[in-house]
N, C-alpha and C. Protein backbone atom coordinates (compact mmCIF):
# COMPACT_ATOMS: atom_id res chain seq x y z
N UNK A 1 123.45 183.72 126.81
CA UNK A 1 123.54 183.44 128.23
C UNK A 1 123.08 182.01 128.48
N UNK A 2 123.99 181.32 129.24
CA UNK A 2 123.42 179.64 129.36
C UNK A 2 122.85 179.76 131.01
N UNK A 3 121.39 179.32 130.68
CA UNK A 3 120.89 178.83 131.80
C UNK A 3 120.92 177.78 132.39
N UNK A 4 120.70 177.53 133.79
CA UNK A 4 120.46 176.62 134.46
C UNK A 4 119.96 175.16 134.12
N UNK A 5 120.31 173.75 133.93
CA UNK A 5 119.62 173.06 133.30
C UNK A 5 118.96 172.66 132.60
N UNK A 6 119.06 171.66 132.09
CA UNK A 6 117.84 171.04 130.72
C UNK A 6 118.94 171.18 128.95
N UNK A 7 118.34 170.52 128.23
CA UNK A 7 118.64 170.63 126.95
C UNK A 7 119.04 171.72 126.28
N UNK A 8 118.09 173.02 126.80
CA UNK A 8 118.71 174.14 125.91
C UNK A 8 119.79 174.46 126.64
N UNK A 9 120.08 174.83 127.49
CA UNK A 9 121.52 174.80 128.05
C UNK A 9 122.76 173.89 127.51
N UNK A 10 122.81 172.88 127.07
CA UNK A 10 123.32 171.89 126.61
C UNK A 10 123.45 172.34 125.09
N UNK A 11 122.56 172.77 124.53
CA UNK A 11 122.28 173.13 122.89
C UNK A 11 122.57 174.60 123.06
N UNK A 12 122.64 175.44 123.50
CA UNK A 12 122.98 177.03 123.41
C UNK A 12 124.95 176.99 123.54
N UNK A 13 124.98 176.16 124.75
CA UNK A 13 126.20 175.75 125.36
C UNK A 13 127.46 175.19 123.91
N UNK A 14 127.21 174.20 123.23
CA UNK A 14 127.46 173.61 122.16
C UNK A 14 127.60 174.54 121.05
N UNK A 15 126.63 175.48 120.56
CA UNK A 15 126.36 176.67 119.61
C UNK A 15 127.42 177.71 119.83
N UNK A 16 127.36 178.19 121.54
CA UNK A 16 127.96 179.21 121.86
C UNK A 16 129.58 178.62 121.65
N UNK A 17 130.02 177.71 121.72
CA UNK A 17 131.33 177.11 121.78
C UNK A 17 131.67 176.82 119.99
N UNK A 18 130.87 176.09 119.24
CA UNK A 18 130.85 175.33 118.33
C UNK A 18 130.85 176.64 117.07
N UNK A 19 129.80 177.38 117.40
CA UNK A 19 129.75 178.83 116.24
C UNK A 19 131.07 179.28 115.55
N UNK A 20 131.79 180.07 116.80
CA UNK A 20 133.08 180.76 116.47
C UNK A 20 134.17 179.83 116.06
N UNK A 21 134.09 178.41 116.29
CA UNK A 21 135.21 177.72 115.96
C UNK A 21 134.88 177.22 114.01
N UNK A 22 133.26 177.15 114.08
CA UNK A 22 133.43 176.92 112.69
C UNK A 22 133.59 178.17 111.70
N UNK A 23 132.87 179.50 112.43
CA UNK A 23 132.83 180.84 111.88
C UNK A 23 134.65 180.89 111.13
N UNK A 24 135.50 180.72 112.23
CA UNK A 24 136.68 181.46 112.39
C UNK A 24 137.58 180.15 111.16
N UNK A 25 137.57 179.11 111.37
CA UNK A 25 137.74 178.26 110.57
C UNK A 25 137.32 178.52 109.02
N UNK A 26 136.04 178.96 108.28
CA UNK A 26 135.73 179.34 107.17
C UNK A 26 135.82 180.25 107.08
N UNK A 27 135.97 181.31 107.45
CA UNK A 27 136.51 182.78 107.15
C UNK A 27 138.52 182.70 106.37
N UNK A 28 138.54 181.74 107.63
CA UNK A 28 140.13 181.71 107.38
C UNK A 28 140.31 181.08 106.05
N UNK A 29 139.45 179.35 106.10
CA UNK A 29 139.85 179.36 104.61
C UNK A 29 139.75 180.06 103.82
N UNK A 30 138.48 180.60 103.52
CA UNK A 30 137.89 181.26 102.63
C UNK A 30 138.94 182.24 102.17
N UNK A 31 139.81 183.29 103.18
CA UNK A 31 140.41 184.08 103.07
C UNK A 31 141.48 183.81 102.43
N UNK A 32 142.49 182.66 102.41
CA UNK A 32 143.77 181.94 102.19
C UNK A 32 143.38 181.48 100.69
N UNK A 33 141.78 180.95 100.78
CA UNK A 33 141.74 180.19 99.00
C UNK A 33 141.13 181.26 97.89
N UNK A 34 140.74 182.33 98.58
CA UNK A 34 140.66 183.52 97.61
C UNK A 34 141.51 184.43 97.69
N UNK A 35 142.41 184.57 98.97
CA UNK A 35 143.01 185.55 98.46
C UNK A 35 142.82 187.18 98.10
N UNK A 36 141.51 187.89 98.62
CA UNK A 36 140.58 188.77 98.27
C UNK A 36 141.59 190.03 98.38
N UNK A 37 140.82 190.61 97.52
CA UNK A 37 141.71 192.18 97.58
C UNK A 37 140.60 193.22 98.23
N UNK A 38 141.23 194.58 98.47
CA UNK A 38 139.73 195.04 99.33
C UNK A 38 138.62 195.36 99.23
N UNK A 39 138.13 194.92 97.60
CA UNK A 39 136.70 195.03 97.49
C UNK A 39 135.99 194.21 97.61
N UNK A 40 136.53 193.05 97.54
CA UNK A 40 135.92 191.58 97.80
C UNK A 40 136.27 190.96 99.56
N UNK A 41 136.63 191.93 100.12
CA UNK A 41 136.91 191.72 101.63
C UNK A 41 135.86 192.63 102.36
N UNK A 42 135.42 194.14 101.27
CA UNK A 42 134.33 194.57 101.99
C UNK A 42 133.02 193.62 101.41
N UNK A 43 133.05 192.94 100.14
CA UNK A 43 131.25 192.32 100.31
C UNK A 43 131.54 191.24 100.92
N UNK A 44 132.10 190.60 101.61
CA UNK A 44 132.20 189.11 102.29
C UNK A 44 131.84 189.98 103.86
N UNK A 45 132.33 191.19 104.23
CA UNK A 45 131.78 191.71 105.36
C UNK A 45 130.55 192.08 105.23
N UNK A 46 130.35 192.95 104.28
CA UNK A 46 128.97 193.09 103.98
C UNK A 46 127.72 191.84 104.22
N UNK A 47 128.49 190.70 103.60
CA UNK A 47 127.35 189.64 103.27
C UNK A 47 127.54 189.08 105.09
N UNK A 48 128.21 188.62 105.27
CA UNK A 48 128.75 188.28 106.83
C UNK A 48 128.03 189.23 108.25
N UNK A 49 127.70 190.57 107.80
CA UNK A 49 127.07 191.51 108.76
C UNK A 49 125.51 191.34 108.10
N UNK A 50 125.02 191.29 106.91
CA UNK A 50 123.71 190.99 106.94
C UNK A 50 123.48 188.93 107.39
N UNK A 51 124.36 188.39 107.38
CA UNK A 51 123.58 186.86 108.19
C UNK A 51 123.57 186.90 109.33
N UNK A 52 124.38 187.66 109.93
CA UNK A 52 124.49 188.06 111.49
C UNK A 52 123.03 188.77 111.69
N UNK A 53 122.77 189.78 110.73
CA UNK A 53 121.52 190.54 110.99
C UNK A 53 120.50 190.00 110.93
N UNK A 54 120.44 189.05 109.93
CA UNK A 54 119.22 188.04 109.83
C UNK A 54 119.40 187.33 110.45
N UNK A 55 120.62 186.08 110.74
CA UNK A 55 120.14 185.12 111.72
C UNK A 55 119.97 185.32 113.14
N UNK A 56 119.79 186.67 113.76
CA UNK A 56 120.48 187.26 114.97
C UNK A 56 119.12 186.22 115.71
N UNK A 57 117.79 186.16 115.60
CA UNK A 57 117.03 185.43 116.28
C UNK A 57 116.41 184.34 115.91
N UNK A 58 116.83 183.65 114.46
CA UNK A 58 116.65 181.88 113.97
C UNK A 58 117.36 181.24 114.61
N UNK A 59 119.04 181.42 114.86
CA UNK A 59 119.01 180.58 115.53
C UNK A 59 120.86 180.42 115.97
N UNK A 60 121.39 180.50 116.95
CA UNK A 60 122.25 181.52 117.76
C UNK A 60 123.68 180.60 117.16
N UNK A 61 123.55 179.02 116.96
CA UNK A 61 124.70 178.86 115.90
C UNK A 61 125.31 179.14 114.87
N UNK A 62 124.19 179.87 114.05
CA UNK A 62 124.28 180.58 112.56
C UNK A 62 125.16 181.64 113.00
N UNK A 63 123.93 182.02 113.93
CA UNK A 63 124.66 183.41 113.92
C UNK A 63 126.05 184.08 114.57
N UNK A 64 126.37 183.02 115.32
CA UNK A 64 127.40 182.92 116.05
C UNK A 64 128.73 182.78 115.14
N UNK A 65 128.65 181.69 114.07
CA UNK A 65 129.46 181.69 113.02
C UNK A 65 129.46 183.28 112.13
N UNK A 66 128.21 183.89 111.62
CA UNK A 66 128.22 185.26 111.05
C UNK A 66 128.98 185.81 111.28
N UNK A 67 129.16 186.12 112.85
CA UNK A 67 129.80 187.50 113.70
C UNK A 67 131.00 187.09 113.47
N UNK A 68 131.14 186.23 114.00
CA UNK A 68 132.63 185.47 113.90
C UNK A 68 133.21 185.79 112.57
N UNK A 69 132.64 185.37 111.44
CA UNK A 69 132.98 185.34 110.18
C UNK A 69 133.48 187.23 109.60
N UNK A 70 132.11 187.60 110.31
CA UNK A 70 132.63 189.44 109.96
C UNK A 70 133.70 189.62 111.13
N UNK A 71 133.91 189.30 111.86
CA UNK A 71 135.01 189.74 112.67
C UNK A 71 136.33 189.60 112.22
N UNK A 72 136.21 188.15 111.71
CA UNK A 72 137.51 187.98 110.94
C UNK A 72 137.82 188.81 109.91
N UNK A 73 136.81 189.01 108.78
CA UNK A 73 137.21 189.53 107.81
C UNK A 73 137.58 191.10 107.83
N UNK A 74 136.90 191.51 108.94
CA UNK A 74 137.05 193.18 109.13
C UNK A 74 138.73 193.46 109.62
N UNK A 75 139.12 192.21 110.55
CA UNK A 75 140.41 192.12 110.60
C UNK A 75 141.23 192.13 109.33
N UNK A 76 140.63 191.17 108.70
CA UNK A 76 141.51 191.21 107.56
C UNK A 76 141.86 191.97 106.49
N UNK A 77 140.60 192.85 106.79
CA UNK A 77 141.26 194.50 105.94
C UNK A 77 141.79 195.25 106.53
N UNK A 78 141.74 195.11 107.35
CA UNK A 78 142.62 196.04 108.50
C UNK A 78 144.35 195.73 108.82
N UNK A 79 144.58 194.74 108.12
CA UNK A 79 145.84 193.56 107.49
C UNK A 79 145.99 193.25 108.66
N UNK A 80 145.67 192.58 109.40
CA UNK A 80 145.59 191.41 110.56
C UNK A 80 145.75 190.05 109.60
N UNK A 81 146.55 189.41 109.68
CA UNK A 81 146.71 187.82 108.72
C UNK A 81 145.27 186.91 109.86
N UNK A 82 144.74 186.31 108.91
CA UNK A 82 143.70 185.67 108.62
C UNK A 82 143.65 184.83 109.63
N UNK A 83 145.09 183.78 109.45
CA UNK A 83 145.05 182.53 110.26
C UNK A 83 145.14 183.54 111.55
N UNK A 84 146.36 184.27 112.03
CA UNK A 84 146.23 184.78 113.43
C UNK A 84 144.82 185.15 114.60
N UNK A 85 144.18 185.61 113.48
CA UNK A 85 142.91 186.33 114.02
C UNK A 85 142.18 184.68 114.24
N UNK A 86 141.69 183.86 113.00
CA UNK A 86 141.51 182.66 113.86
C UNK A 86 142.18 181.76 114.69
N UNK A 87 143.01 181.71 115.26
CA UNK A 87 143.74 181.07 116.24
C UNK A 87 143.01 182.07 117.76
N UNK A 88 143.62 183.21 117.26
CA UNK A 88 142.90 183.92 119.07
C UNK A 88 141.83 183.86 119.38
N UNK A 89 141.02 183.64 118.30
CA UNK A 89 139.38 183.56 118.53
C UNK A 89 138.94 181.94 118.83
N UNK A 90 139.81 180.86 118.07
CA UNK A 90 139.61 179.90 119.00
C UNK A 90 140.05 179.48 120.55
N UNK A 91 141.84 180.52 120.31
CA UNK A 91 141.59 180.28 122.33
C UNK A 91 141.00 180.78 122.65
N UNK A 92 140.13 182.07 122.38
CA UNK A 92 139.41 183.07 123.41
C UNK A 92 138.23 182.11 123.31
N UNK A 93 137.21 181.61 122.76
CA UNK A 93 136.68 180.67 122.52
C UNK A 93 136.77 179.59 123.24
N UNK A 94 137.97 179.06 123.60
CA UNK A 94 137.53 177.63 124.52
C UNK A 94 137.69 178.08 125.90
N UNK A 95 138.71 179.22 125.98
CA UNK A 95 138.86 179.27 127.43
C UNK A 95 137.24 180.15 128.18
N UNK A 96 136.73 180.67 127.12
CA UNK A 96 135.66 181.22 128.18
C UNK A 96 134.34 179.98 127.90
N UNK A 97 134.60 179.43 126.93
CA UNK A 97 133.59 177.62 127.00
C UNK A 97 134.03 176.59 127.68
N UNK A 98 134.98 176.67 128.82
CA UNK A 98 135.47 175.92 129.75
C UNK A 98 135.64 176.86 130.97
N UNK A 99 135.61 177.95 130.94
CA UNK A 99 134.99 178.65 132.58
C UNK A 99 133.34 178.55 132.27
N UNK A 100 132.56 178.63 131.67
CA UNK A 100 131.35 178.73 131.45
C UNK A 100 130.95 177.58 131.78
N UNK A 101 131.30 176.54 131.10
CA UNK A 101 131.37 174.73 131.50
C UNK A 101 131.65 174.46 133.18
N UNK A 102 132.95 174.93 133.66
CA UNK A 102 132.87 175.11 134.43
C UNK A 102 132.57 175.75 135.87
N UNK A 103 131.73 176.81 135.55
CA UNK A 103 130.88 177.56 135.96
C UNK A 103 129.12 176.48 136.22
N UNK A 104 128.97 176.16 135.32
CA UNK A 104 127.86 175.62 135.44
C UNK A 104 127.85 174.11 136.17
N UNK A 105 129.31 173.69 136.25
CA UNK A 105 129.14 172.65 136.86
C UNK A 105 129.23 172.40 138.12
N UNK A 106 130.41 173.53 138.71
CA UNK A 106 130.09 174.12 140.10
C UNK A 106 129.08 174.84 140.60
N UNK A 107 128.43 175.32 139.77
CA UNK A 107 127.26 175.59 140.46
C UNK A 107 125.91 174.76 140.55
N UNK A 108 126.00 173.81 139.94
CA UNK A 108 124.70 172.46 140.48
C UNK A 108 125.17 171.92 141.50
């Protein structure tokens, strides 16, 4: 949730936008340059749902990429193609980091 003014707003803001685009980006490669079959698609979820679990309160860019990263891949056993799933997650991604952006700027 981005609050009202100051730096962390600015730095949560950046994270919350910046996470899923790099999450969804390395998942995808990752997925295209290995190539995984479905046992190596469940430990990349596996490993992807425990950094989410651990980074859930170090620190909200990590973890933002995590989720992202298991989201993709859970798609991708589910045979959702790789790149597709990252493409929607970067529009869904900017368009709600540009009502949010713009949310906050109409409201100062």
């Amino acid at each position: 949730m981005l609050r009202r003014g100051g730096a962390e707003t600015l730095t949560r803001g950046a994270q919350r936008i910046g996470g899923p685009l790099v999450g969804a980006a390395a998942a995808t490669l990752l997925t295209a340059l290995l190539v995984p079959d479905r046992a190596t698609l469940v430990a990349l979820i596996a490993v992807s749902a425990w950094a989410a679990h651990a980074l859930q309160w170090a620190n909200y860019g990590t973890f933002s990429i995590s989720v992202t990263a298991y989201v993709a891949f859970l798609l991708s056993l589910s045979g959702a193609p790789a790149a597709v799933t990252a493409v929607h997650r970067v529009v869904a991604t900017m368009l709600g980091g540009g009502i949010g952006i713009t949310a906050l700027v109409l409201g100062t």
